[in-house]
C-alpha atoms as a PDB file:
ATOM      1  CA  UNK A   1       2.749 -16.978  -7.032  1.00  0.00           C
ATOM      2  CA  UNK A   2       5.688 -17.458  -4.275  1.00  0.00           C
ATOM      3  CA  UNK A   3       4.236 -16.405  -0.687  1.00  0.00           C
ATOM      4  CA  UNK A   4       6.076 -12.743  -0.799  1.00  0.00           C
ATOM      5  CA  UNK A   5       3.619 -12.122  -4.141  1.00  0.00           C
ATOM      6  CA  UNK A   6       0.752 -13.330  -1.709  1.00  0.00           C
ATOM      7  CA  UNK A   7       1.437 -11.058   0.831  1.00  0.00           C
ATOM      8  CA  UNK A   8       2.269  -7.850  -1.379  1.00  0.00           C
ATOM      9  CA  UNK A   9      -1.558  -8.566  -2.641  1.00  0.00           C
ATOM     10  CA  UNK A  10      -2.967  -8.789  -0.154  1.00  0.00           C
ATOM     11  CA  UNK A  11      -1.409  -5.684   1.504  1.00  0.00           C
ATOM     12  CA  UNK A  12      -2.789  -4.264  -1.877  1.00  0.00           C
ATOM     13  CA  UNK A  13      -6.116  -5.357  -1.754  1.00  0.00           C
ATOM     14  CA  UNK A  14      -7.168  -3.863   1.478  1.00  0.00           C
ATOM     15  CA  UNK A  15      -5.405  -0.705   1.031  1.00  0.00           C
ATOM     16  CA  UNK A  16      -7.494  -0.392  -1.615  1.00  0.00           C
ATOM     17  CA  UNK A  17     -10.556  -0.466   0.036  1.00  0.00           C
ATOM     18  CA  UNK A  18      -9.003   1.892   3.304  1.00  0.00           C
ATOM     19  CA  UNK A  19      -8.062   4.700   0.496  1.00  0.00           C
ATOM     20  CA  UNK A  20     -11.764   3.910  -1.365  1.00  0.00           C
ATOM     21  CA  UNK A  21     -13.488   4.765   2.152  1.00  0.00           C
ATOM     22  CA  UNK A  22     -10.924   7.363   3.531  1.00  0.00           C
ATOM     23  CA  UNK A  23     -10.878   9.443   0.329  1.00  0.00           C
ATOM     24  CA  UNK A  24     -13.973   8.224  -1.340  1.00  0.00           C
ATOM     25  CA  UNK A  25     -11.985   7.493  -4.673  1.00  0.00           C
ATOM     26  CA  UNK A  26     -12.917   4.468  -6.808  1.00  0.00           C
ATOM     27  CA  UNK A  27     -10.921   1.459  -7.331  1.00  0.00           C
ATOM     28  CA  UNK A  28      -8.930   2.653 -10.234  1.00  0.00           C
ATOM     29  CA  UNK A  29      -8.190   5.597  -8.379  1.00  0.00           C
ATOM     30  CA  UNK A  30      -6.819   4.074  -4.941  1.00  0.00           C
ATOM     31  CA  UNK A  31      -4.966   0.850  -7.205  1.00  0.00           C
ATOM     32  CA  UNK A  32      -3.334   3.849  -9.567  1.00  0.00           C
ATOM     33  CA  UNK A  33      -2.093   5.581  -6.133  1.00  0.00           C
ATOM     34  CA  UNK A  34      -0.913   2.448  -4.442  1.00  0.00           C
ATOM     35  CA  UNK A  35       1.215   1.158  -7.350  1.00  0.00           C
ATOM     36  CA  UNK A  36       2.803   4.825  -8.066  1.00  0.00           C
ATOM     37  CA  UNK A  37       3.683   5.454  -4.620  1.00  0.00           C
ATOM     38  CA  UNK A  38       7.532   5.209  -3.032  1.00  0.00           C
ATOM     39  CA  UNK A  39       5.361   2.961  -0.756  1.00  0.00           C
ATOM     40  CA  UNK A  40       4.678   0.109  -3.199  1.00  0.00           C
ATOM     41  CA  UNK A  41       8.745   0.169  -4.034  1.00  0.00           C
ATOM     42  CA  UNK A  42       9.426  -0.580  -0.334  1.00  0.00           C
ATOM     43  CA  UNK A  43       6.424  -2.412   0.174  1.00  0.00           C
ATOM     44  CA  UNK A  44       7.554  -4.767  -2.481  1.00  0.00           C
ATOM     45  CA  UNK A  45      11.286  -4.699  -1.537  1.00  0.00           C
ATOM     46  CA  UNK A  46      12.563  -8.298  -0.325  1.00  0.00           C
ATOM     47  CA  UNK A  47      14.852  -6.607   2.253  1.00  0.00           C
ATOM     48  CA  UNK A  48      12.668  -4.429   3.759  1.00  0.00           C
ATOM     49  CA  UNK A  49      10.073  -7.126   4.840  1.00  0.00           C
ATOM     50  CA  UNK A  50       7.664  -4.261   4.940  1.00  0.00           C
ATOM     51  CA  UNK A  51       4.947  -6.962   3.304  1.00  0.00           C
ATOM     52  CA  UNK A  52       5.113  -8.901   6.356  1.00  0.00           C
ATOM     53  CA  UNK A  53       3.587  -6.329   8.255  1.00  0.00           C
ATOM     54  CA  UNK A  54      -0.118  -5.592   8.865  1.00  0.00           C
ATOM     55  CA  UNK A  55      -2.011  -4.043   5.989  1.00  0.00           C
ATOM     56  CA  UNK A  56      -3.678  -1.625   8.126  1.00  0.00           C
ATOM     57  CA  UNK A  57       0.198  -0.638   9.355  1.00  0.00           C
ATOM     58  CA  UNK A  58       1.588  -0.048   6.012  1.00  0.00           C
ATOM     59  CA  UNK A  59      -1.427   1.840   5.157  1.00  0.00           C
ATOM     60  CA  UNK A  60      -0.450   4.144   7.747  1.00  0.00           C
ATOM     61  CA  UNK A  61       3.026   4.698   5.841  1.00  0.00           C
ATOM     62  CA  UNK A  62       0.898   5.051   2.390  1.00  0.00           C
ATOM     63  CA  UNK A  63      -1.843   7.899   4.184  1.00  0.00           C
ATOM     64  CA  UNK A  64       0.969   9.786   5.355  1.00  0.00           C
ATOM     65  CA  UNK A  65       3.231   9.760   1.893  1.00  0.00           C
ATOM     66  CA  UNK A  66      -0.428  10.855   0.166  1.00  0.00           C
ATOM     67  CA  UNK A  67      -1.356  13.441   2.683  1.00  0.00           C
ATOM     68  CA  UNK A  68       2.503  14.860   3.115  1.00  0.00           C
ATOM     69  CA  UNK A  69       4.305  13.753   0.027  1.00  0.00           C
ATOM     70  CA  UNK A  70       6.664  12.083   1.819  1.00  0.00           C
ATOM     71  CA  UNK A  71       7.014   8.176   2.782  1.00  0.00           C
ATOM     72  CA  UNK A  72       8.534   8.352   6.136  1.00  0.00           C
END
């Protein structure tokens, strides 16, 4: 696993639990959400550097797309 892998997983991870205690959804439910979002394409985008951020920053980007249906 090359560090970018590290960090998109660990983004991952504690989105997870943020969606599991802000919606109340189980794990399947939050993982399902993260990895179908337009979020997780950026998120995961070498460009972007979005994975370099905080996860508690992108998480704000992933509320809003779930909330609003749109990313940005």
């Amino acid at each position: 696993m090359n560090t970018k892998e590290y960090l998109v997983q660990s983004i991952v991870s504690q989105m997870t639990i943020y969606l599991m205690n802000d919606f109340h959804w189980d794990m399947q439910t939050a993982l399902k959400a993260i990895y179908h979002s337009e979020l997780f394409l950026k998120l995961d985008d070498p460009e972007i550097e979005l994975y370099t951020q905080s996860p508690k920053y992108v998480y704000l980007f992933l509320k809003k797309e779930l909330t609003t249906g749109k990313y940005t």
